[in-house]
N, C-alpha and C. Protein backbone atom coordinates (compact mmCIF):
# COMPACT_ATOMS: atom_id res chain seq x y z
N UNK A 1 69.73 255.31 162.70
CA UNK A 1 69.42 256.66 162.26
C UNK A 1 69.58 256.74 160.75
N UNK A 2 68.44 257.07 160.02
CA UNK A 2 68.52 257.20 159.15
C UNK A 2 68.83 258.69 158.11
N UNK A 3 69.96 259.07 158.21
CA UNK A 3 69.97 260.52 158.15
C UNK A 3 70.35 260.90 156.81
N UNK A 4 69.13 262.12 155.99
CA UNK A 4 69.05 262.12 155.18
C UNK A 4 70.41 263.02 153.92
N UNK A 5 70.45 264.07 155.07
CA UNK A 5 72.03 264.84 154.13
C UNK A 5 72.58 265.37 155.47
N UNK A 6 73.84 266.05 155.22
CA UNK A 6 73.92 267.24 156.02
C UNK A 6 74.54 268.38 155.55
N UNK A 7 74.42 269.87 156.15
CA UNK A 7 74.75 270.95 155.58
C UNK A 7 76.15 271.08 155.72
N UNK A 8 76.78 271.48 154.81
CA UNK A 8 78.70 271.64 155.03
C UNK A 8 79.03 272.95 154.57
N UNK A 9 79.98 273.53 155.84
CA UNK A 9 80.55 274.71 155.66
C UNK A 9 81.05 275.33 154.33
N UNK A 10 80.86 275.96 153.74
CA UNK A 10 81.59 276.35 152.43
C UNK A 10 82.05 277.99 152.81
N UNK A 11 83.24 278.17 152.10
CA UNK A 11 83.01 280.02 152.11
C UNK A 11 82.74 280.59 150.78
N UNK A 12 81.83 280.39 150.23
CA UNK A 12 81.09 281.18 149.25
C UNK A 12 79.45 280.81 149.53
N UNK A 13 79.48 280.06 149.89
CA UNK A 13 77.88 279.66 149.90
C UNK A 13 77.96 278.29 150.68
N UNK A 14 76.88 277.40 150.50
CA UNK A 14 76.49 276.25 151.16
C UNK A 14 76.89 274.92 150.07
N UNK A 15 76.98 274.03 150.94
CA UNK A 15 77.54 273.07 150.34
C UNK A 15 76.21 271.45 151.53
N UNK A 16 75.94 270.39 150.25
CA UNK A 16 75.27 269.46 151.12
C UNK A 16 76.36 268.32 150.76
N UNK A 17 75.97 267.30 151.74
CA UNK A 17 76.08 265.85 151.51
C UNK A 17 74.83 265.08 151.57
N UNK A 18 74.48 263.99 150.57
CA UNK A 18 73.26 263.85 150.92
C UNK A 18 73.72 262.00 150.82
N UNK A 19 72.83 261.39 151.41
CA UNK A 19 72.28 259.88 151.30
C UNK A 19 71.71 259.10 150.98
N UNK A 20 71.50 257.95 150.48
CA UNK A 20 70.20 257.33 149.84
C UNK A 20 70.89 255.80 149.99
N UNK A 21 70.08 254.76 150.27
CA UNK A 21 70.39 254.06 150.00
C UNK A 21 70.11 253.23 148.74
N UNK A 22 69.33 253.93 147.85
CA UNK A 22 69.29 253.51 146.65
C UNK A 22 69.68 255.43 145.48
N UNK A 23 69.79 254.79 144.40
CA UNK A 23 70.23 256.36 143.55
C UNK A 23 69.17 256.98 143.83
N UNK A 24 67.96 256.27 143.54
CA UNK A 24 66.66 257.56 143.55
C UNK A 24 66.87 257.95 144.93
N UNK A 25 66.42 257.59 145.72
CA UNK A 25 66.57 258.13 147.27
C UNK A 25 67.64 259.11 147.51
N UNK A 26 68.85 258.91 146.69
CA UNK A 26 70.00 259.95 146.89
C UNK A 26 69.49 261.40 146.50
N UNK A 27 69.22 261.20 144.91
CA UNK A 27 68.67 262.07 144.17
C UNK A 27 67.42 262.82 144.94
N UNK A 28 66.71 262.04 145.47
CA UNK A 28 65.52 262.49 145.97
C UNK A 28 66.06 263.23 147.29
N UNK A 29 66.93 262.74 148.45
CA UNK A 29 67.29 264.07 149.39
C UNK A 29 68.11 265.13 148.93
N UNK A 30 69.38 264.73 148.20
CA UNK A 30 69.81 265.98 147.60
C UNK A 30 68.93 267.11 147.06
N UNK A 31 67.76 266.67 146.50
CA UNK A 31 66.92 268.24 146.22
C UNK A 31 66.04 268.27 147.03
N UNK A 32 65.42 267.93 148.49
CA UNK A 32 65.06 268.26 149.50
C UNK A 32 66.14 268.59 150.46
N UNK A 33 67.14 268.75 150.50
CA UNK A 33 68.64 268.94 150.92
C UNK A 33 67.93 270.63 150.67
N UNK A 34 68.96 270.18 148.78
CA UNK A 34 68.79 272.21 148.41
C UNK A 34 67.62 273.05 148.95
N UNK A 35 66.27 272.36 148.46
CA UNK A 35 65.72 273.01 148.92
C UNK A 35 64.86 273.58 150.23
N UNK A 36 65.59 272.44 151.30
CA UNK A 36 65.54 272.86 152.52
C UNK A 36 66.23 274.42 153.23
N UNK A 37 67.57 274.34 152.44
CA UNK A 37 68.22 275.62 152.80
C UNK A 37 67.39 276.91 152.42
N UNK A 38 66.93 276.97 151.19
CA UNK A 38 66.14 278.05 151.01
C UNK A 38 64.81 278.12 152.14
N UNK A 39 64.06 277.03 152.33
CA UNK A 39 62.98 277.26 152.92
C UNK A 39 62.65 276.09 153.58
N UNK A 40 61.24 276.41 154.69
CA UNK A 40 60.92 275.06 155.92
C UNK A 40 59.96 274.24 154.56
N UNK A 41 60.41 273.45 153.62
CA UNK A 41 59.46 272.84 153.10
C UNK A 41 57.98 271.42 153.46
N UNK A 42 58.43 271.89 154.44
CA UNK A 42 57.22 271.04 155.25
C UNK A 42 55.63 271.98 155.35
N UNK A 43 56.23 273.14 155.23
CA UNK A 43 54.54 273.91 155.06
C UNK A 43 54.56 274.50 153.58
N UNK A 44 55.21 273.92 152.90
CA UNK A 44 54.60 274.18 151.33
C UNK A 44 54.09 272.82 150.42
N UNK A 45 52.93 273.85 150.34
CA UNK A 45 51.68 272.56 149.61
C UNK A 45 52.29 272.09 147.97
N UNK A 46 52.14 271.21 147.53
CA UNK A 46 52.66 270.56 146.40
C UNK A 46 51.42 270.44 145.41
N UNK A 47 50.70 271.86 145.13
CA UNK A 47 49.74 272.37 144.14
C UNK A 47 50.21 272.39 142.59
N UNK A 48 51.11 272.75 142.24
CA UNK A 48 51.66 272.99 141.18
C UNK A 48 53.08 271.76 140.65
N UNK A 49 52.90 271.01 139.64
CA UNK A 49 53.68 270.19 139.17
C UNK A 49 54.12 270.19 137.60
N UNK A 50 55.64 269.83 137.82
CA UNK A 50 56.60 269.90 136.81
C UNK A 50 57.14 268.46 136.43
N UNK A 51 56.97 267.96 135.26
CA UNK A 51 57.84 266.78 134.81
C UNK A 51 59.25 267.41 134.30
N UNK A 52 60.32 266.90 134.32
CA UNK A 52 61.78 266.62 134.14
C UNK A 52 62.22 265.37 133.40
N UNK A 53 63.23 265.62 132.56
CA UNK A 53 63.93 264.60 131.82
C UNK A 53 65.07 265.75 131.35
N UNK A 54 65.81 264.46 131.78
CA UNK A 54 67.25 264.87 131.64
C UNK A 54 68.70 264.15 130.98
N UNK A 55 69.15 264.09 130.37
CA UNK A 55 70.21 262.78 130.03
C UNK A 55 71.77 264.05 130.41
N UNK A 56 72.33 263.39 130.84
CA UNK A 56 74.03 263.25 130.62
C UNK A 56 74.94 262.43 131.25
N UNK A 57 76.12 262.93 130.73
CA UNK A 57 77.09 261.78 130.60
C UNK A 57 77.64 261.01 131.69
N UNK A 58 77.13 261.19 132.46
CA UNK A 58 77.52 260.15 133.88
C UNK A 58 76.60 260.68 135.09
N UNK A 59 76.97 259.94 136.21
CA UNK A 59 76.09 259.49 137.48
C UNK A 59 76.43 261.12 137.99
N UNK A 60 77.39 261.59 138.41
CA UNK A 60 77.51 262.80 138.71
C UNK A 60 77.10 264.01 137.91
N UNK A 61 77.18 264.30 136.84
CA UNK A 61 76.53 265.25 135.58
C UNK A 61 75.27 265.11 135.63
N UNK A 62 74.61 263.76 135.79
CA UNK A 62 73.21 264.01 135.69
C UNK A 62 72.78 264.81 137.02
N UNK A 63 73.23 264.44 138.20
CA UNK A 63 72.79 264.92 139.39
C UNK A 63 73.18 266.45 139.40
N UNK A 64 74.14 266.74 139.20
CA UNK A 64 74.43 268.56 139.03
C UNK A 64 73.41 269.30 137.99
N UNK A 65 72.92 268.37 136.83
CA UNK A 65 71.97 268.90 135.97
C UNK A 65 70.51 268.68 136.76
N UNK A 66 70.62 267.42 137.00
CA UNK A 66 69.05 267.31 137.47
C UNK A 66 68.61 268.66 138.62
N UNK A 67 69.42 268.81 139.90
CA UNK A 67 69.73 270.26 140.64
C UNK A 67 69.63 271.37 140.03
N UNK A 68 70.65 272.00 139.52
CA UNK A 68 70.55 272.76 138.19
C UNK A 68 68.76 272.85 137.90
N UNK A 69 68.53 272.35 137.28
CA UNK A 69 67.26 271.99 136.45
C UNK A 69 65.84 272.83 137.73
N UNK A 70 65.88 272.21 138.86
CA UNK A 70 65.14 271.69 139.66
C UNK A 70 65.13 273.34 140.30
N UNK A 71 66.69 273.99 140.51
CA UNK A 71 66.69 275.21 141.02
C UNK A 71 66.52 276.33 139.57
N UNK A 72 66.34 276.04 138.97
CA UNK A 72 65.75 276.66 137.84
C UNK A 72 64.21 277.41 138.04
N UNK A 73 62.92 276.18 138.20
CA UNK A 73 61.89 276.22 138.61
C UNK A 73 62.06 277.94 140.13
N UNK A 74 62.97 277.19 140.84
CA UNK A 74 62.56 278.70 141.98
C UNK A 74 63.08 279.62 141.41
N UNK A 75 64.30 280.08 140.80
CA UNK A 75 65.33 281.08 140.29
C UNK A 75 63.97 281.95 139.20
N UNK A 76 63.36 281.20 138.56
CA UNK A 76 62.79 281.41 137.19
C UNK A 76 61.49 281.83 137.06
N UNK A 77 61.05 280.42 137.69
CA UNK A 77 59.39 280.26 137.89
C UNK A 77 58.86 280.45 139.28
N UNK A 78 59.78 280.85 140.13
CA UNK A 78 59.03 281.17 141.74
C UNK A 78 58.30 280.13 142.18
N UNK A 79 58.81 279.14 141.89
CA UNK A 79 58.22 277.86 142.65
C UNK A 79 58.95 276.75 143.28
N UNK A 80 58.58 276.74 144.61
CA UNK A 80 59.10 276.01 145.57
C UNK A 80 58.80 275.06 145.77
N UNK A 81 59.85 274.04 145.49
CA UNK A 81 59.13 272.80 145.01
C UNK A 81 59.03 272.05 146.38
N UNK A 82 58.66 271.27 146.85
CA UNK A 82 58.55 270.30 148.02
C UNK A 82 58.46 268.71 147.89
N UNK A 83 58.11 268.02 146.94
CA UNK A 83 57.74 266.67 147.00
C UNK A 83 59.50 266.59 145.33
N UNK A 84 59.79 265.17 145.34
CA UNK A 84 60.02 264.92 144.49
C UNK A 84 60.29 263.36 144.11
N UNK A 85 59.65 263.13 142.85
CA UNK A 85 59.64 261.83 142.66
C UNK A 85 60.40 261.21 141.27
N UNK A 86 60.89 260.25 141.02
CA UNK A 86 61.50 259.67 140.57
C UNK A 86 60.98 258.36 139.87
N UNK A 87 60.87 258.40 138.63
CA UNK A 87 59.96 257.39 137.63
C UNK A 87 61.05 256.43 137.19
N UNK A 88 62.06 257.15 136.58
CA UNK A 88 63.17 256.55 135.81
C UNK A 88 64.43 256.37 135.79
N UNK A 89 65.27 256.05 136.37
CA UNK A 89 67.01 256.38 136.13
C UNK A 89 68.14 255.55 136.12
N UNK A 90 68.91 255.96 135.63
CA UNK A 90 70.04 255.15 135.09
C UNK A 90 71.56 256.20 135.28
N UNK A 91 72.35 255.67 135.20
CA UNK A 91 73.76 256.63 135.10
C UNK A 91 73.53 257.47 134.42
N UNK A 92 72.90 257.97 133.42
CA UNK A 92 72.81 258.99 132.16
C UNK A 92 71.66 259.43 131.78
N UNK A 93 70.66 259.17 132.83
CA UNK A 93 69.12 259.33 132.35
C UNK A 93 68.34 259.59 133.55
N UNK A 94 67.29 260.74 134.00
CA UNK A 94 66.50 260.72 134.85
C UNK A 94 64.98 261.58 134.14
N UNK A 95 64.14 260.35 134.72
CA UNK A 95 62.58 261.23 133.96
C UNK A 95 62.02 261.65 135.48
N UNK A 96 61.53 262.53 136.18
CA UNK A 96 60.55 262.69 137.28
C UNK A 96 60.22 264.03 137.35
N UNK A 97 59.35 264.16 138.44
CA UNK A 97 58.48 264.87 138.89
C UNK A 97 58.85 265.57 139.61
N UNK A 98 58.14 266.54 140.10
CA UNK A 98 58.68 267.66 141.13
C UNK A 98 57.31 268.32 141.43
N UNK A 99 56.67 269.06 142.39
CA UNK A 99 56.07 269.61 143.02
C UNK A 99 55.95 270.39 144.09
N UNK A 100 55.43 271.58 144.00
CA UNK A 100 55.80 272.92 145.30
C UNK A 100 54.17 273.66 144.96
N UNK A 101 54.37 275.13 145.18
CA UNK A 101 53.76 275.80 145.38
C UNK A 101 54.51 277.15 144.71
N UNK A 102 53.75 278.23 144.21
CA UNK A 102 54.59 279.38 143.18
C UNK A 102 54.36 280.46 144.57
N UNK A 103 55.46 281.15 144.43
CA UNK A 103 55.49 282.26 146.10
C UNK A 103 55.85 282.97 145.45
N UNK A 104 55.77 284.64 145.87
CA UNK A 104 56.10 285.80 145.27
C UNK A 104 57.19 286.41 146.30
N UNK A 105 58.23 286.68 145.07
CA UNK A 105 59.61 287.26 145.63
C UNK A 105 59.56 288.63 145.32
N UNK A 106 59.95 289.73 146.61
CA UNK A 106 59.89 290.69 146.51
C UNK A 106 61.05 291.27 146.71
N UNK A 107 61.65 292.29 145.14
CA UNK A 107 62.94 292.66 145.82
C UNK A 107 63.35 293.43 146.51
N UNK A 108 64.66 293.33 147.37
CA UNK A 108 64.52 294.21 148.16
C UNK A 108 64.73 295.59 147.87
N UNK A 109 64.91 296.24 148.80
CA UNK A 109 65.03 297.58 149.27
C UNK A 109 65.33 298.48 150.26
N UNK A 110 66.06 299.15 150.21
CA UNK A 110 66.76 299.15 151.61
C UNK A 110 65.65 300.59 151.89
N UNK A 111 64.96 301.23 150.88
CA UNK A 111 64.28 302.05 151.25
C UNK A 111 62.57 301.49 151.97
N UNK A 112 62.39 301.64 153.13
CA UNK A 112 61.61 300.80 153.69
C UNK A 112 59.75 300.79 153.17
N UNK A 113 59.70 302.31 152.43
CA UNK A 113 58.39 302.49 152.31
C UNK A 113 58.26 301.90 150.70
N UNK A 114 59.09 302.06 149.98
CA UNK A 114 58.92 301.19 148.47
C UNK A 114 59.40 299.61 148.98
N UNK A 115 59.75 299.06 149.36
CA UNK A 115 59.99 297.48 149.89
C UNK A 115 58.56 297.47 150.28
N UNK A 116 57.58 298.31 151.41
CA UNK A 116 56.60 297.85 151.58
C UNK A 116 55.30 297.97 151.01
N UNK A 117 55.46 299.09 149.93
CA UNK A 117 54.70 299.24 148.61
C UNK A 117 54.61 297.95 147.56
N UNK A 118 55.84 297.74 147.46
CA UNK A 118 56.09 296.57 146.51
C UNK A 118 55.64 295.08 147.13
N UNK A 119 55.86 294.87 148.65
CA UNK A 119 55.36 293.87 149.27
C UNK A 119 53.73 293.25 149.18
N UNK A 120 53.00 294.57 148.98
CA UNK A 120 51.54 294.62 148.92
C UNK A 120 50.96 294.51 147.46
N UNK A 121 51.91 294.47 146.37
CA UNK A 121 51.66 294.49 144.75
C UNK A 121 51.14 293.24 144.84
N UNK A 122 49.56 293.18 143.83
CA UNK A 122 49.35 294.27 142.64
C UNK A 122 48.84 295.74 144.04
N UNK A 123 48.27 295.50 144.96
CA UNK A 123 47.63 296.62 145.12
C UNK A 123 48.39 297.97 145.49
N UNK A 124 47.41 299.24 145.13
CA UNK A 124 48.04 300.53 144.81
C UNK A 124 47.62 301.02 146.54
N UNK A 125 49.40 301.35 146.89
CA UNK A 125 49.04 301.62 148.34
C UNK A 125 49.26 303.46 148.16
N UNK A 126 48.03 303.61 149.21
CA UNK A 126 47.65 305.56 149.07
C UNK A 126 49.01 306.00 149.92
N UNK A 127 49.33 305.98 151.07
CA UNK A 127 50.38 306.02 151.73
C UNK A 127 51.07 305.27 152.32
N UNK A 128 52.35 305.50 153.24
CA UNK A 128 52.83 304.65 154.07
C UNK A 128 53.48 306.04 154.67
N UNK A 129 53.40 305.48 156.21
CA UNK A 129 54.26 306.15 157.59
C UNK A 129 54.77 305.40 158.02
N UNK A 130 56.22 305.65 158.11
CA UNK A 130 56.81 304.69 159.32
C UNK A 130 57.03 305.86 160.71
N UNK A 131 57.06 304.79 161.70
CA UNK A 131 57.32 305.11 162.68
C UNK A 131 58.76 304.24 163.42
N UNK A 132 60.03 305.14 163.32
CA UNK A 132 60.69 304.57 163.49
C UNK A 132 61.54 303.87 164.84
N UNK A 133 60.49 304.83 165.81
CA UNK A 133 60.82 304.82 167.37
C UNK A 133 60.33 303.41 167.31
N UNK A 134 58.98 303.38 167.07
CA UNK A 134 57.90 301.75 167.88
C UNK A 134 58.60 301.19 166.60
N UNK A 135 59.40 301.41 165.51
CA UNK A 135 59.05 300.27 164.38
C UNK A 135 58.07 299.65 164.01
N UNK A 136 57.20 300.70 163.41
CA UNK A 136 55.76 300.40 163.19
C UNK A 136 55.89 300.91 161.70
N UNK A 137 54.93 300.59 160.99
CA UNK A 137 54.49 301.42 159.71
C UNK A 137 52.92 301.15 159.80
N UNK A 138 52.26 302.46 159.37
CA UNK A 138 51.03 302.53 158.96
C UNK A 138 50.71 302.49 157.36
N UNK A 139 50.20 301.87 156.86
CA UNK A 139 49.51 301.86 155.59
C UNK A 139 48.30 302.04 154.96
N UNK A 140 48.13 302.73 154.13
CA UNK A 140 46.77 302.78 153.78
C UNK A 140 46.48 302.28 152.11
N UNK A 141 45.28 301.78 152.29
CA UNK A 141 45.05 301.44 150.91
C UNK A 141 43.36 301.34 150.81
N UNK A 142 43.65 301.99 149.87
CA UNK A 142 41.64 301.84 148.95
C UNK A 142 40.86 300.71 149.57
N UNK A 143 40.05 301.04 149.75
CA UNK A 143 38.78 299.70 150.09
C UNK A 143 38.63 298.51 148.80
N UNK A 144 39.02 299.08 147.37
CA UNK A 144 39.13 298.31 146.61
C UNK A 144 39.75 297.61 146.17
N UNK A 145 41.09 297.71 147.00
CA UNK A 145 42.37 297.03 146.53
C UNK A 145 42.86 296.02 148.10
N UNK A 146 41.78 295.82 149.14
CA UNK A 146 42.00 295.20 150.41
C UNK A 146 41.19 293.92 149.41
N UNK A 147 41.51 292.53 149.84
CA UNK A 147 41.23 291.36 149.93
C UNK A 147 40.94 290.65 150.94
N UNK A 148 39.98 290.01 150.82
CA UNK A 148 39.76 289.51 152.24
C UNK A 148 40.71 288.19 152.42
């Protein structure tokens, strides 16, 4: 069994262990690790690509930076990366690649008809009804602002 990380209990957040039997391979599940927790990255297309270079001072620093770095792209740039590859590395040095797809984060709202206004941006929605018995909402919007 070749098993790539696993998820570990933390109480503030999540914590991985990951594996490789070579550094790149480590490097390379640790950020399919992270970014498994956020999302199923098996159905995000790897349209959009980022080169990386990174130096610091040891085998562990680079890997918290290279992460760091890598969760930057979603935090920043809304892009979920899925593939990642590895050109170069050394204890103090990593050059590679990364690739995802850019997804739109919508914030929340606990008020349900602006969460679902904002869900539908750019377009300008005319109303919204909820119905809170069926948990339904009706929406309406312009013929000019529907996409096929």
């Amino acid at each position: 069994m070749d098993k790539k990380y696993e998820l570990l209990e933390h109480t503030a957040d999540f914590g991985i262990r990951a594996w490789g039997k070579t550094i790149d391979e480590l490097f390379i599940n640790a950020a399919g690790a992270m970014y498994g927790i956020i999302a199923d990255i098996s159905k995000i297309k790897p349209k959009t690509r980022v080169k990386l270079e990174i130096e610091a001072q040891d085998r562990n620093e680079l890997l918290k930076s290279w992460l760091t770095e890598l969760l930057y792209y979603f935090n920043v740039k809304n892009l979920l990366l899925c593939e990642f590859k590895i050109y170069e590395i050394n204890d103090k040095y990593i050059k590679s690649e990364a690739a995802g797809e850019k997804i739109d984060i919508i914030e929340w709202s606990a008020d349900s008809k602006k969460f679902i206004e904002d869900s539908l941006s750019p377009a300008k929605v005319m109303s919204v009804s909820l119905d809170q018995e069926n948990r339904q909402a009706h929406v309406e919007v312009s013929e000019d602002q529907q996409s096929i």
